[in-house]
N, C-alpha and C. Protein backbone atom coordinates (compact mmCIF):
# COMPACT_ATOMS: atom_id res chain seq x y z
N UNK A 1 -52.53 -59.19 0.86
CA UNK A 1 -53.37 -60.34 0.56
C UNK A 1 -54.83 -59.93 0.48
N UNK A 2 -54.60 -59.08 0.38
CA UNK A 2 -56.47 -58.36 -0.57
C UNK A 2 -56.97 -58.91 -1.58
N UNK A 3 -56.34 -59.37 -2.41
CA UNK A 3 -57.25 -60.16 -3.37
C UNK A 3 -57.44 -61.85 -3.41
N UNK A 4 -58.43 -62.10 -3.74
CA UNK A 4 -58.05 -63.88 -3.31
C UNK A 4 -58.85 -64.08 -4.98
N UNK A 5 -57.83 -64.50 -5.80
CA UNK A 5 -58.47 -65.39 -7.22
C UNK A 5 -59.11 -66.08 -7.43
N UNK A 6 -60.14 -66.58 -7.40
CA UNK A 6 -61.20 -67.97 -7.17
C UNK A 6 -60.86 -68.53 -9.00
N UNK A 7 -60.81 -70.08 -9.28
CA UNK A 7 -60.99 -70.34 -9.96
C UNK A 7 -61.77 -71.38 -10.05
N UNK A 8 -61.98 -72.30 -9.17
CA UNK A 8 -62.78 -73.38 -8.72
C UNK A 8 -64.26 -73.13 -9.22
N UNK A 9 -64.83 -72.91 -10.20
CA UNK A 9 -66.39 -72.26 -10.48
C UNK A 9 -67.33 -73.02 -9.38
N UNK A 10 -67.74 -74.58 -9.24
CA UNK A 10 -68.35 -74.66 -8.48
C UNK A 10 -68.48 -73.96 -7.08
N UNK A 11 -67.17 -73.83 -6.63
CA UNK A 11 -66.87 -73.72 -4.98
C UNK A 11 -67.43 -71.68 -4.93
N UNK A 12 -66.93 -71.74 -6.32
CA UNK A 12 -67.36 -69.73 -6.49
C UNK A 12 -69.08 -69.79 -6.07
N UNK A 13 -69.71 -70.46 -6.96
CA UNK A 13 -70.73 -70.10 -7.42
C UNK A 13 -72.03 -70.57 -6.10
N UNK A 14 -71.48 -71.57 -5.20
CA UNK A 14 -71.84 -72.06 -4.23
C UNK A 14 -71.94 -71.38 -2.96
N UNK A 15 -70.89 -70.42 -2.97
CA UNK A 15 -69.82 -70.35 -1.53
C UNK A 15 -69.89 -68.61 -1.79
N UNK A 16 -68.81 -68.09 -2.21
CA UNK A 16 -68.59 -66.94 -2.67
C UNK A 16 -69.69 -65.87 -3.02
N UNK A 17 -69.62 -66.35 -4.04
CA UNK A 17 -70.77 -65.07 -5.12
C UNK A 17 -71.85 -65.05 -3.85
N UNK A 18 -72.95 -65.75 -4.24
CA UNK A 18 -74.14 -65.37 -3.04
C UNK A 18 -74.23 -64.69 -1.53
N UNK A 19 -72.66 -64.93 -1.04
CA UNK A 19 -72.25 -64.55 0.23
C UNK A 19 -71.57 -62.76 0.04
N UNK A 20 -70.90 -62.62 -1.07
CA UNK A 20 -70.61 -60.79 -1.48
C UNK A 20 -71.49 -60.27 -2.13
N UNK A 21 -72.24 -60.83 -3.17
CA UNK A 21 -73.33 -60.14 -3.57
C UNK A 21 -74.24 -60.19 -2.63
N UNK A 22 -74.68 -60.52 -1.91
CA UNK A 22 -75.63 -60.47 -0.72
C UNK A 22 -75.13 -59.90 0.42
N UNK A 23 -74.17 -58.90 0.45
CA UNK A 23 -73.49 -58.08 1.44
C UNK A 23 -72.65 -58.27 2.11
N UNK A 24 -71.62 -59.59 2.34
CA UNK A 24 -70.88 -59.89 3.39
C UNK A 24 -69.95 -59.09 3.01
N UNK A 25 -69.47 -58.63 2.31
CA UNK A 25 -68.08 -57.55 2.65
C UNK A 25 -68.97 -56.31 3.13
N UNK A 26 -69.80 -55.90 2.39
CA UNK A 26 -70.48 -54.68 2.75
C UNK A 26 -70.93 -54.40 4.51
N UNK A 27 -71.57 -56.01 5.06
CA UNK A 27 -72.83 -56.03 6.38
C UNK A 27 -71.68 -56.72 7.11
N UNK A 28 -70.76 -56.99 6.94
CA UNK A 28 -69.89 -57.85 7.82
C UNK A 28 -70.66 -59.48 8.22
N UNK A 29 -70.88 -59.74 6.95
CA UNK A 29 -71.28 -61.32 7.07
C UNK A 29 -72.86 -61.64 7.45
N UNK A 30 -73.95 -60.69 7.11
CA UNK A 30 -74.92 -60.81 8.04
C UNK A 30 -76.04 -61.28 6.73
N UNK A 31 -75.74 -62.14 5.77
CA UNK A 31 -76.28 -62.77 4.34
C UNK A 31 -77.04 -63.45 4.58
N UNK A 32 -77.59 -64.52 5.56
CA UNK A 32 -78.79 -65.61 5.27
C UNK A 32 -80.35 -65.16 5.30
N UNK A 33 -80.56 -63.32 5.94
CA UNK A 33 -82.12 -62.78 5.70
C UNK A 33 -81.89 -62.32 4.20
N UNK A 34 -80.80 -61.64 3.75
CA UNK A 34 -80.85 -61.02 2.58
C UNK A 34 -80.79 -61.97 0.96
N UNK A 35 -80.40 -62.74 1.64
CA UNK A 35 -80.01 -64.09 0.47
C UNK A 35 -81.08 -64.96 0.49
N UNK A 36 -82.34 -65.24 1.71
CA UNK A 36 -83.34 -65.71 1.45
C UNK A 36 -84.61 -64.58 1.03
N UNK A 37 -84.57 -63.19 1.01
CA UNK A 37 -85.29 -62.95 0.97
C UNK A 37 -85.79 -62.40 -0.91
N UNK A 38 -84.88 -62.90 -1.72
CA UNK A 38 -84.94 -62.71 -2.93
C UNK A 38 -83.79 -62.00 -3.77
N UNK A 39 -83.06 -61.12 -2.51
CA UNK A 39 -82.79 -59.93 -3.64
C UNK A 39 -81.43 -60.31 -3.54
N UNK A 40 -80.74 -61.67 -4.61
CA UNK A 40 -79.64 -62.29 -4.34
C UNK A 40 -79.48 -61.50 -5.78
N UNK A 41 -78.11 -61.28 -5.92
CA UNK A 41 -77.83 -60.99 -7.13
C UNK A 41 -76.57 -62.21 -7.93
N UNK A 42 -76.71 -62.95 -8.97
CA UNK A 42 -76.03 -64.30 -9.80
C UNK A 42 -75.22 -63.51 -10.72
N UNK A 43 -74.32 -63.76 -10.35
CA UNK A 43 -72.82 -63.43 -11.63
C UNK A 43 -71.94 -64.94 -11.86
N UNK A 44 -71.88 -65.34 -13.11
CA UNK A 44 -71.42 -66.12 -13.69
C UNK A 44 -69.99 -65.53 -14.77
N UNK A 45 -69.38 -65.89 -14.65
CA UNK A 45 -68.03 -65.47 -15.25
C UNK A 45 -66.99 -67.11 -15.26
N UNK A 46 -66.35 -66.80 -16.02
CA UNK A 46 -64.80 -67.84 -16.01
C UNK A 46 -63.99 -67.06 -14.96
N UNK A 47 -63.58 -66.11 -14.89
CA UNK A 47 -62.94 -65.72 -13.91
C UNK A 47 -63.47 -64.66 -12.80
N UNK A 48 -63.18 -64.79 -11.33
CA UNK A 48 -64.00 -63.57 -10.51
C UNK A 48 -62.70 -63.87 -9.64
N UNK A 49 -62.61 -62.44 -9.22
CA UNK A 49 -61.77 -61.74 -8.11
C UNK A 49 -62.48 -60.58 -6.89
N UNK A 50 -62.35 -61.32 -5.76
CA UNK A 50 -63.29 -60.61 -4.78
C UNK A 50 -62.47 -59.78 -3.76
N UNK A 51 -62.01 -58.78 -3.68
CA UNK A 51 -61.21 -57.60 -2.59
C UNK A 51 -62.03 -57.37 -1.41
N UNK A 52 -61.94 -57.76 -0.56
CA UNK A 52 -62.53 -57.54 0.92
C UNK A 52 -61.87 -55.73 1.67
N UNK A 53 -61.01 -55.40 1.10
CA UNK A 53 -60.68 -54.45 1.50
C UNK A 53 -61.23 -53.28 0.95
N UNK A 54 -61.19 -53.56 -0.17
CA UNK A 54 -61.82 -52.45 -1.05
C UNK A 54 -63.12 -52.69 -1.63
N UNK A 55 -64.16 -53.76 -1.22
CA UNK A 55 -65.55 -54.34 -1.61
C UNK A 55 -65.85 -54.61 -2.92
N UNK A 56 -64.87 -54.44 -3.50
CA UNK A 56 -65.13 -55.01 -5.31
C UNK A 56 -64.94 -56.09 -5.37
N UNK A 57 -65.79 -56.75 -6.10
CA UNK A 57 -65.66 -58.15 -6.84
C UNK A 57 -65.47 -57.29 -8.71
N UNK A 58 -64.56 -57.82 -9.11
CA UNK A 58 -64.42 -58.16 -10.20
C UNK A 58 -64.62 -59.81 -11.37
N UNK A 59 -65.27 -59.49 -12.27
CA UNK A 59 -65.84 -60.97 -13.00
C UNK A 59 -65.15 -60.26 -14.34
N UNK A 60 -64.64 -61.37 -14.69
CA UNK A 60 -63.77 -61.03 -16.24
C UNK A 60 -64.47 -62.58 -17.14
N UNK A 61 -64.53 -62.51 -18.07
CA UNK A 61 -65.06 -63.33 -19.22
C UNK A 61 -66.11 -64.15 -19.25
N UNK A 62 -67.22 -64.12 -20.50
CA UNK A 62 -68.38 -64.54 -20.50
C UNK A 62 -69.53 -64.03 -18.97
N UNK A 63 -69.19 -62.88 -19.29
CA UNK A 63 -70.00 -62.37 -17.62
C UNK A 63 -71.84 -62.71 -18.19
N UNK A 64 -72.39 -63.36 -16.80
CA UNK A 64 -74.03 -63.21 -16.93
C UNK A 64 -74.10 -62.89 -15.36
N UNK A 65 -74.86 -61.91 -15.36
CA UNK A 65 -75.75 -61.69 -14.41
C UNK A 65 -76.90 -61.68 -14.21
N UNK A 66 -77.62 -62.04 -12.74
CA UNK A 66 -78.68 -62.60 -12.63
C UNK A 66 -79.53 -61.94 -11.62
N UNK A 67 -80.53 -60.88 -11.89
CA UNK A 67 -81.01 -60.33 -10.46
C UNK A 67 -82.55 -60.39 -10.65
N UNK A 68 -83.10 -61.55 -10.62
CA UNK A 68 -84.48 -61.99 -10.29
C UNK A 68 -85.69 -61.38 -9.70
N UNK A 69 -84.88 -60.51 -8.67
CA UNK A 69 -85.92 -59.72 -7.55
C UNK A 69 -86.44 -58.59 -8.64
N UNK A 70 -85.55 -57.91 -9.76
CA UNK A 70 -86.05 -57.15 -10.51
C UNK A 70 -86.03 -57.46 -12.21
N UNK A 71 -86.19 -58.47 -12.27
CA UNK A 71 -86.42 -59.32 -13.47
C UNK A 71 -85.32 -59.18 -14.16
N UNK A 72 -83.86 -58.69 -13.63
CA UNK A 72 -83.23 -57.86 -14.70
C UNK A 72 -81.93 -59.03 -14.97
N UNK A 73 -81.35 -59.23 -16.46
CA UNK A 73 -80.39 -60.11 -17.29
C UNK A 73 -79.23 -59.52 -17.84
N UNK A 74 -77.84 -59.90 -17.88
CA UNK A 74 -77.38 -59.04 -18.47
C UNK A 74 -75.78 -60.22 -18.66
N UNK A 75 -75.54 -59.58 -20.09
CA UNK A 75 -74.12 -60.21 -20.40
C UNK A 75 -72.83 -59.14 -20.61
N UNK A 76 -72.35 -59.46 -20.50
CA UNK A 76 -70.91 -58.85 -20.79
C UNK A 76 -69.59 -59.68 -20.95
N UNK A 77 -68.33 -58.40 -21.26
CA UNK A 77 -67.25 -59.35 -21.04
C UNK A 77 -66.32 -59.20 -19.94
N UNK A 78 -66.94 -57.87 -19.04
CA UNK A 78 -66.42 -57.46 -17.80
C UNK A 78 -67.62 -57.46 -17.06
N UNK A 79 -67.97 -57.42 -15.65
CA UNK A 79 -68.37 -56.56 -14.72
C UNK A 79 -67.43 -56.88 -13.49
N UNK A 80 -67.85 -55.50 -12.81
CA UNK A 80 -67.31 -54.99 -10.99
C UNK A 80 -68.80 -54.56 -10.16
N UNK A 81 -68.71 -55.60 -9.57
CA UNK A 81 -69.66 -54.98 -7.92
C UNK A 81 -68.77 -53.95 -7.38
N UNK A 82 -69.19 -53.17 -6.95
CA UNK A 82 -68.95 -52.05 -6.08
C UNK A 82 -69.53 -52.20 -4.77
N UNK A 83 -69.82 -53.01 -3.41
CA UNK A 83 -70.75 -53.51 -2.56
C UNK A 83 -70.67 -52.09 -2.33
N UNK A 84 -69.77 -51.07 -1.63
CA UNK A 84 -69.98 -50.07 -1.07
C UNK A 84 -70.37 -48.44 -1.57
N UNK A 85 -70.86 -49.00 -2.33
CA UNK A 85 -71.50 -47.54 -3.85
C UNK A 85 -72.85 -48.07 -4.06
N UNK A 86 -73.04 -49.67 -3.82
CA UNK A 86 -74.39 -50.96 -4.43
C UNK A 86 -74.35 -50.01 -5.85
N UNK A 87 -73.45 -50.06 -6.80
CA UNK A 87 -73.45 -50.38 -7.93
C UNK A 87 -72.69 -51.29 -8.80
N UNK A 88 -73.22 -52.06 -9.87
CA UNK A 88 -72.80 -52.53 -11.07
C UNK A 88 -71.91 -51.94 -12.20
N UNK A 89 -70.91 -52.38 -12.43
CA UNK A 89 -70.26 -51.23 -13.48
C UNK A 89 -69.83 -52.67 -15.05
N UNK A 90 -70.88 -53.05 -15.88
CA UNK A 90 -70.27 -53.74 -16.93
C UNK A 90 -69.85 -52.98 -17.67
N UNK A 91 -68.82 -53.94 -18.65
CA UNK A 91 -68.28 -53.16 -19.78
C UNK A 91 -67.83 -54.40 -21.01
N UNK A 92 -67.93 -53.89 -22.15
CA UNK A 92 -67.59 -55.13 -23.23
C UNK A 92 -68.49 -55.61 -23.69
N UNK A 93 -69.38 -55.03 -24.92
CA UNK A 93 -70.64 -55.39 -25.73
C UNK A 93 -71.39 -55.98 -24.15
N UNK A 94 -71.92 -55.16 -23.97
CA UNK A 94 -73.06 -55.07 -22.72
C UNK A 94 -74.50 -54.98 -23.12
N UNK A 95 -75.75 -56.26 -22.92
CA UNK A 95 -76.56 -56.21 -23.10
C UNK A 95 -77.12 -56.60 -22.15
N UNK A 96 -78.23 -55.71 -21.89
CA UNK A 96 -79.20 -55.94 -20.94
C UNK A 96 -80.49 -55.90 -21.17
N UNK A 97 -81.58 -56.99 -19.94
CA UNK A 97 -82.81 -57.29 -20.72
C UNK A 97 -83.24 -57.13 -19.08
N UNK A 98 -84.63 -55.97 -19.08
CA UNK A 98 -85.44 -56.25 -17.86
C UNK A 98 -86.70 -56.23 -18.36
N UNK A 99 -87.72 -56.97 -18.10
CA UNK A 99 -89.20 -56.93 -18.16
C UNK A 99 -89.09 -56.52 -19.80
N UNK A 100 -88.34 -57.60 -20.75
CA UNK A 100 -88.56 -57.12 -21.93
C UNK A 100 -88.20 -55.86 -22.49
N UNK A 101 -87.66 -54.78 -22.21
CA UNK A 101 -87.06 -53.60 -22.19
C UNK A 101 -85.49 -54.28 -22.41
N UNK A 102 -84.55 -53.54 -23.46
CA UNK A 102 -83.45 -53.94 -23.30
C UNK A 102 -82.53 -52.69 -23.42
N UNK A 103 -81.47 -52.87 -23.16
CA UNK A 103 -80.16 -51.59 -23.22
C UNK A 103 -78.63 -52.36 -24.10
N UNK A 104 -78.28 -51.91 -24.77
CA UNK A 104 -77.08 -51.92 -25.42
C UNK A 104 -75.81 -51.52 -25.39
N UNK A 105 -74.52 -51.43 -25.02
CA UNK A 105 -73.84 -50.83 -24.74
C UNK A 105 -72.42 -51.12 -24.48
N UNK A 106 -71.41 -49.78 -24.67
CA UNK A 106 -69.63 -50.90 -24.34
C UNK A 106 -69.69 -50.91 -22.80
N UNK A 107 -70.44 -49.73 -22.21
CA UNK A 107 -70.51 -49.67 -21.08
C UNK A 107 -71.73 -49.86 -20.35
N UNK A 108 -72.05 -50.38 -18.96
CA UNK A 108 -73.30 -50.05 -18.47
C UNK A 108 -73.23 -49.98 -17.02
N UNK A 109 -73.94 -48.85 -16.23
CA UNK A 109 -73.70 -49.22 -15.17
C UNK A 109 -74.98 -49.07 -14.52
N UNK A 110 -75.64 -49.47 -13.38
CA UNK A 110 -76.89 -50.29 -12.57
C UNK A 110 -76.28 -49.57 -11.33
N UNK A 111 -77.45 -48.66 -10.90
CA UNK A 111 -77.23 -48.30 -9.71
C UNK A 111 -78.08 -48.75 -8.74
N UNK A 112 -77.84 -49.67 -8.19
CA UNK A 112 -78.88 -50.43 -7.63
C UNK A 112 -79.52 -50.11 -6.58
N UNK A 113 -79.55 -48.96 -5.66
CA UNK A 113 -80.33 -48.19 -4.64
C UNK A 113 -81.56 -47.44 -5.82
N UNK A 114 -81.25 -46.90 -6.70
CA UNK A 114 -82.28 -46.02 -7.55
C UNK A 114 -82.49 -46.99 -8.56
N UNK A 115 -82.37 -48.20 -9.25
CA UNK A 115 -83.09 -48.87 -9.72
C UNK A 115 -82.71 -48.00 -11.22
N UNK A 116 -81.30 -47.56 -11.56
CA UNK A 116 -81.18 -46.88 -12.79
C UNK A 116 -79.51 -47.29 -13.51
N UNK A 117 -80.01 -47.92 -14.70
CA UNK A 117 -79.23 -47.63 -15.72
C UNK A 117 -78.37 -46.28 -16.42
N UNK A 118 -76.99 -46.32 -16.74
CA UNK A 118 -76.20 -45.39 -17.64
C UNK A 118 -75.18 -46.23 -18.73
N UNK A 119 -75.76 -45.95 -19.44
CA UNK A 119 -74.80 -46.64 -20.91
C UNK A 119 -74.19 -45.30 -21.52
N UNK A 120 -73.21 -45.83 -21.53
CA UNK A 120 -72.18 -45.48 -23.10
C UNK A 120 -72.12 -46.49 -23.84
N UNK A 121 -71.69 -45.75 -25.27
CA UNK A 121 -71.22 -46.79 -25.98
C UNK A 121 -69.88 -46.31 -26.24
N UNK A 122 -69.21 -47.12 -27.14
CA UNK A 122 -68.37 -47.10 -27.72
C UNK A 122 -67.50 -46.16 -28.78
N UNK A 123 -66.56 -45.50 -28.91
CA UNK A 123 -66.24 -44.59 -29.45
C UNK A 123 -67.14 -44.33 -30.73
N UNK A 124 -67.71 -43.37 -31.64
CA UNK A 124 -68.03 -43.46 -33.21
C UNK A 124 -68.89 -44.26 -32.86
N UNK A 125 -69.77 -44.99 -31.56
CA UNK A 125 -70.97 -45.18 -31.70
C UNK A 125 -72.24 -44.78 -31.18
N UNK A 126 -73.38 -45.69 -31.22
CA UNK A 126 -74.57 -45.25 -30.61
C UNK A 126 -75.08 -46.18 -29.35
N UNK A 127 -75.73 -46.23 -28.24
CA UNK A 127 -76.06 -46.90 -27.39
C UNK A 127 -77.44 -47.56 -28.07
N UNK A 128 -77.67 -48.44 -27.80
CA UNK A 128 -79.24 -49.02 -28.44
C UNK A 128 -79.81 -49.30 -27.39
N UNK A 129 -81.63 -48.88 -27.27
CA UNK A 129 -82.07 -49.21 -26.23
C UNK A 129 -83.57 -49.37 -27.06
N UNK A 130 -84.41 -50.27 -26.22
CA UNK A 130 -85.73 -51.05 -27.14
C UNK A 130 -86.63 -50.65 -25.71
N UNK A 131 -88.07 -50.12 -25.57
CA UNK A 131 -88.67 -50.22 -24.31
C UNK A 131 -89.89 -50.42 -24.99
N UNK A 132 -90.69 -51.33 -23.99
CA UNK A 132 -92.01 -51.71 -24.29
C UNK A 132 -92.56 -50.86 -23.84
N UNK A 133 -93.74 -49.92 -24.30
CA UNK A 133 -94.70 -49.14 -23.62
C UNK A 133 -95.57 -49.22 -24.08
N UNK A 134 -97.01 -48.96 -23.23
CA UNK A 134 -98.13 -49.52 -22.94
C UNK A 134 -98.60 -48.11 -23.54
N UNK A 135 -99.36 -47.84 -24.83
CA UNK A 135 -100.28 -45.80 -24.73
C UNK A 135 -101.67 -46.83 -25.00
N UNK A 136 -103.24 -46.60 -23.94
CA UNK A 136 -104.36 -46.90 -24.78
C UNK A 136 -104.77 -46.01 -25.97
N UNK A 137 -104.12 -45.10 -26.38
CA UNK A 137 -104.75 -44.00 -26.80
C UNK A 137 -104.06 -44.36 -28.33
N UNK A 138 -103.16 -45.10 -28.40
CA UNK A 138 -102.53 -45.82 -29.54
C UNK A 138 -103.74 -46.38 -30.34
N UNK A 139 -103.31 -45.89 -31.53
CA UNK A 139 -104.39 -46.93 -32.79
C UNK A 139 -104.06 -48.61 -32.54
N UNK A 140 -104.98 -49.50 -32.89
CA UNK A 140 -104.14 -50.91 -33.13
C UNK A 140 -103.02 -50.89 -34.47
N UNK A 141 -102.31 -51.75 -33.88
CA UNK A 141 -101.50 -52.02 -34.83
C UNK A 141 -102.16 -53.04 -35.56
N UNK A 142 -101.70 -52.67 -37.19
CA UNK A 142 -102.55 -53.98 -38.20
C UNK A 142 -100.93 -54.73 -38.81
N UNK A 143 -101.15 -56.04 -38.62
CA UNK A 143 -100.10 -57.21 -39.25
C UNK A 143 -99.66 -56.57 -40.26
N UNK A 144 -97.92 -56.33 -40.32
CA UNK A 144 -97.02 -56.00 -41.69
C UNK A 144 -97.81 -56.92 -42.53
N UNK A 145 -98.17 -56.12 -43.80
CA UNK A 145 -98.28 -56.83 -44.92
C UNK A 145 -97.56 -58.38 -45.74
N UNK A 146 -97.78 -59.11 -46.11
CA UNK A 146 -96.96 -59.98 -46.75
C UNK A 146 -95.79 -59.75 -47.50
N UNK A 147 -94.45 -60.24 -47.25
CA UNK A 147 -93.50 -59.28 -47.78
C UNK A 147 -93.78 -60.36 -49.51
N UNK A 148 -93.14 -59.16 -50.63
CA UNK A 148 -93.12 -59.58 -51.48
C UNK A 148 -92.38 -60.87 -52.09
N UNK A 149 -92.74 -61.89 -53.14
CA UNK A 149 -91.87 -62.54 -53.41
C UNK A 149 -89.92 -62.08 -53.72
N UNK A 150 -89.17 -62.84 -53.62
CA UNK A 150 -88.37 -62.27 -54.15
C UNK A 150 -88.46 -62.49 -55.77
N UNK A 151 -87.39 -61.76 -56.37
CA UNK A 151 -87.45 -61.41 -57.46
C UNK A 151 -86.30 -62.66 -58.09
N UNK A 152 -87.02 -63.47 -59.04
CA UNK A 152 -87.05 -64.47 -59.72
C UNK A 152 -86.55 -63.93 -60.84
N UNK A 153 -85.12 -63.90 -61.75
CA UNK A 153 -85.06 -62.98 -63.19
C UNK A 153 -84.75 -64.27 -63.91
N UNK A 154 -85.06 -65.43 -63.47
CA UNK A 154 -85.18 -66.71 -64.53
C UNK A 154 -86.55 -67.77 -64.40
N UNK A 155 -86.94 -67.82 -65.59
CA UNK A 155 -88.63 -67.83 -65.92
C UNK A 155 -88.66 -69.14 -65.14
N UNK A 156 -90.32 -69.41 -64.83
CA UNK A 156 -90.76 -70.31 -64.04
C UNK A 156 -90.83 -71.33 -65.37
N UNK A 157 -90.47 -72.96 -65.27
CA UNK A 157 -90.74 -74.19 -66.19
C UNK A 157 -92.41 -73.91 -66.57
N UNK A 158 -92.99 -73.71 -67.42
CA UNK A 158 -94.12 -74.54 -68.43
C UNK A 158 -93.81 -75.77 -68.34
N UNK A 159 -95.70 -76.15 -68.32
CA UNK A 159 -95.85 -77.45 -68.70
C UNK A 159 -96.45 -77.75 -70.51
N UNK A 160 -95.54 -78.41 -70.83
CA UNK A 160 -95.99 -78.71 -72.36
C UNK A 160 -97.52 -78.87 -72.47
N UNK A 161 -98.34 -78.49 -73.75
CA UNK A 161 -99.05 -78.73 -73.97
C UNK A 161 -99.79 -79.57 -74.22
N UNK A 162 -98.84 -80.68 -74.95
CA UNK A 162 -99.70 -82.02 -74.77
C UNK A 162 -98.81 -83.31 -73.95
N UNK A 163 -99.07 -84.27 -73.99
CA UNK A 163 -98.18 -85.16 -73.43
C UNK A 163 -97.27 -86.01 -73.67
N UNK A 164 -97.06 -85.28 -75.26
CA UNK A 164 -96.33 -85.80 -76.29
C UNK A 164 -94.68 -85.38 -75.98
N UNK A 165 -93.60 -86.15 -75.84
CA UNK A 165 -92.78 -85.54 -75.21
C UNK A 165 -92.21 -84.73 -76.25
N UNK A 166 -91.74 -83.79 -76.96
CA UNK A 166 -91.20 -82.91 -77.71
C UNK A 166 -89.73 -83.71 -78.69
N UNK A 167 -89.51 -83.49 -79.47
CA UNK A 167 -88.20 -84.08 -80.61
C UNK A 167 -86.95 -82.82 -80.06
N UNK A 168 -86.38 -83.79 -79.93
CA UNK A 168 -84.82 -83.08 -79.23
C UNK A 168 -84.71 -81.86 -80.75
N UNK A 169 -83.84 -80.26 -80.35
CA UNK A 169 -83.69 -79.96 -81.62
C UNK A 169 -82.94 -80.31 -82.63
N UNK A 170 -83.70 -79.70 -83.73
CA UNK A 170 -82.35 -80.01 -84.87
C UNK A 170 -81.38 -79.25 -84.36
N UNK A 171 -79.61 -79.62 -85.11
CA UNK A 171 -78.42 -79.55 -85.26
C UNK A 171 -78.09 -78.58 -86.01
N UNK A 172 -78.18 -76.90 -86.00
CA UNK A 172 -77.44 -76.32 -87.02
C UNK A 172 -76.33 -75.76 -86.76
N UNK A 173 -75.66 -75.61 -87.71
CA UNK A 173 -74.42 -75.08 -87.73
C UNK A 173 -74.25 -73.69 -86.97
N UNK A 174 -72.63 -74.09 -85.94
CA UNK A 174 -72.69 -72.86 -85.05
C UNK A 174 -71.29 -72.22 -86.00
N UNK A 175 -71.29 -71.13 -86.36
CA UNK A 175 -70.13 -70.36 -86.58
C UNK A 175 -69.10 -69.83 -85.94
N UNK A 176 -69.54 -70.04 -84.93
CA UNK A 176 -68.73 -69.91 -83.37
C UNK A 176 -68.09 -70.83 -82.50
N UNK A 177 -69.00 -72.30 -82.71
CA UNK A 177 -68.26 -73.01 -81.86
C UNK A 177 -68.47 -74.21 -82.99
N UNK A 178 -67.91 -74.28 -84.28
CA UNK A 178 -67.95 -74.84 -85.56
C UNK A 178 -67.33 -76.59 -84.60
N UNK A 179 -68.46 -77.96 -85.57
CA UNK A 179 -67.59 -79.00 -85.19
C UNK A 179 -66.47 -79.65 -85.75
N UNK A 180 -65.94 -80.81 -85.63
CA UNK A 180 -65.06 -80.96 -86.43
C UNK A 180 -65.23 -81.79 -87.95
N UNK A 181 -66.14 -82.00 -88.10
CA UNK A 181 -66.84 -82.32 -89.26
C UNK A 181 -67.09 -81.13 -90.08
N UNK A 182 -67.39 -79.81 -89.70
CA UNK A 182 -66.90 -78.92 -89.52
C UNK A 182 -66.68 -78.19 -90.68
N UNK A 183 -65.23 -78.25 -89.65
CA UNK A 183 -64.04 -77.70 -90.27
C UNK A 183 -63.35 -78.37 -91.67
N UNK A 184 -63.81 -79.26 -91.87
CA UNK A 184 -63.38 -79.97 -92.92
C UNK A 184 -64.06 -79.79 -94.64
N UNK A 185 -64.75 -78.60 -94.09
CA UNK A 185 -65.65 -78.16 -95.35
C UNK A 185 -66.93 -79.17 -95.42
N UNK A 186 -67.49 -78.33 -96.72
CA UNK A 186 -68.59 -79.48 -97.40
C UNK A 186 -68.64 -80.52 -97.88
N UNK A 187 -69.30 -81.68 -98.00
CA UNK A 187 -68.98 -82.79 -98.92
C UNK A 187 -69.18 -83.08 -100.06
């Protein structure tokens, strides 16, 4: 009886989560300095499974996590707490956003004593990662130019020249799409 299934989201998200992510499997229950003092960590999932024996919480579908104390965001379609490693292990188009800095990835894992990220990606792919950095020694940047119109290959309407409305055209004979008056020869 090591694993206990939570499906109840309120009773999870109330009860549970804040009490293992804030160490109670890890400290043996000792959560109300560590849980008031900021560094709560928020996992949102449809499904979470928490092992007291083995300190993993597992979160399976629509995963968000939430760790405030270090500005840091992140979605997936898996993650596992590890309480007794204090690492994060997501996996499943994994994106993460801290202080505007983001990471990309099938995999990601947050080692949360060193404050460090490791992504993989995905077989035949690339990891994507975006970081804001600050150089003064950088030129300014000048505003991208105006992008061009697109390309229009059917002419813009004229306005007639006078305000005379124009005589519908004459009627000549098409050889191609002949009418039936036509076809009946000349008269």
């Amino acid at each position: 009886m090591g694993t206990v299934p939570f499906l109840n989201r309120r009773w999870l998200w109330t009860v549970v989560v804040p009490l293992v992510l804030g160490g109670a499997i890890a400290l043996g229950g000792r959560t109300p300095a560590i849980a008031q003092d900021g560094r709560a960590i928020t996992v949102r999932s449809d499904i979470q499974e928490a092992d007291q024996i083995t300190g993993i919480i597992t979160a399976t579908g629509n995963v968000r996590v939430d760790y405030p104390a270090r500005q840091i965001q992140a979605t997936s379609a898996q993650a596992q707490y590890f309480s007794r490693e204090r690492r994060i292990v997501m996996t499943g188009n994994v994106y993460v956003l801290q202080e505007g800095n983001s990471i990309r990835g099938e995999t990601v894992t947050y080692l949360i004593e060193e404050g460090r990220f490791i992504a993989t990606p995905q077989p035949d792919r690339q990891v994507e990662s975006i970081y804001i950095i600050s150089d003064p020694d950088a030129p300014p940047t000048t505003p991208a130019p105006e992008p061009a119109p697109p390309f229009n290959p059917k002419p813009a309407f004229k306005r007639p020249y006078s305000d005379e409305v124009p005589a519908p055209p004459t009627a000549t004979p098409d050889p191609f799409n002949p009418r039936p008056s036509d076809l009946n020869g000349p008269r």
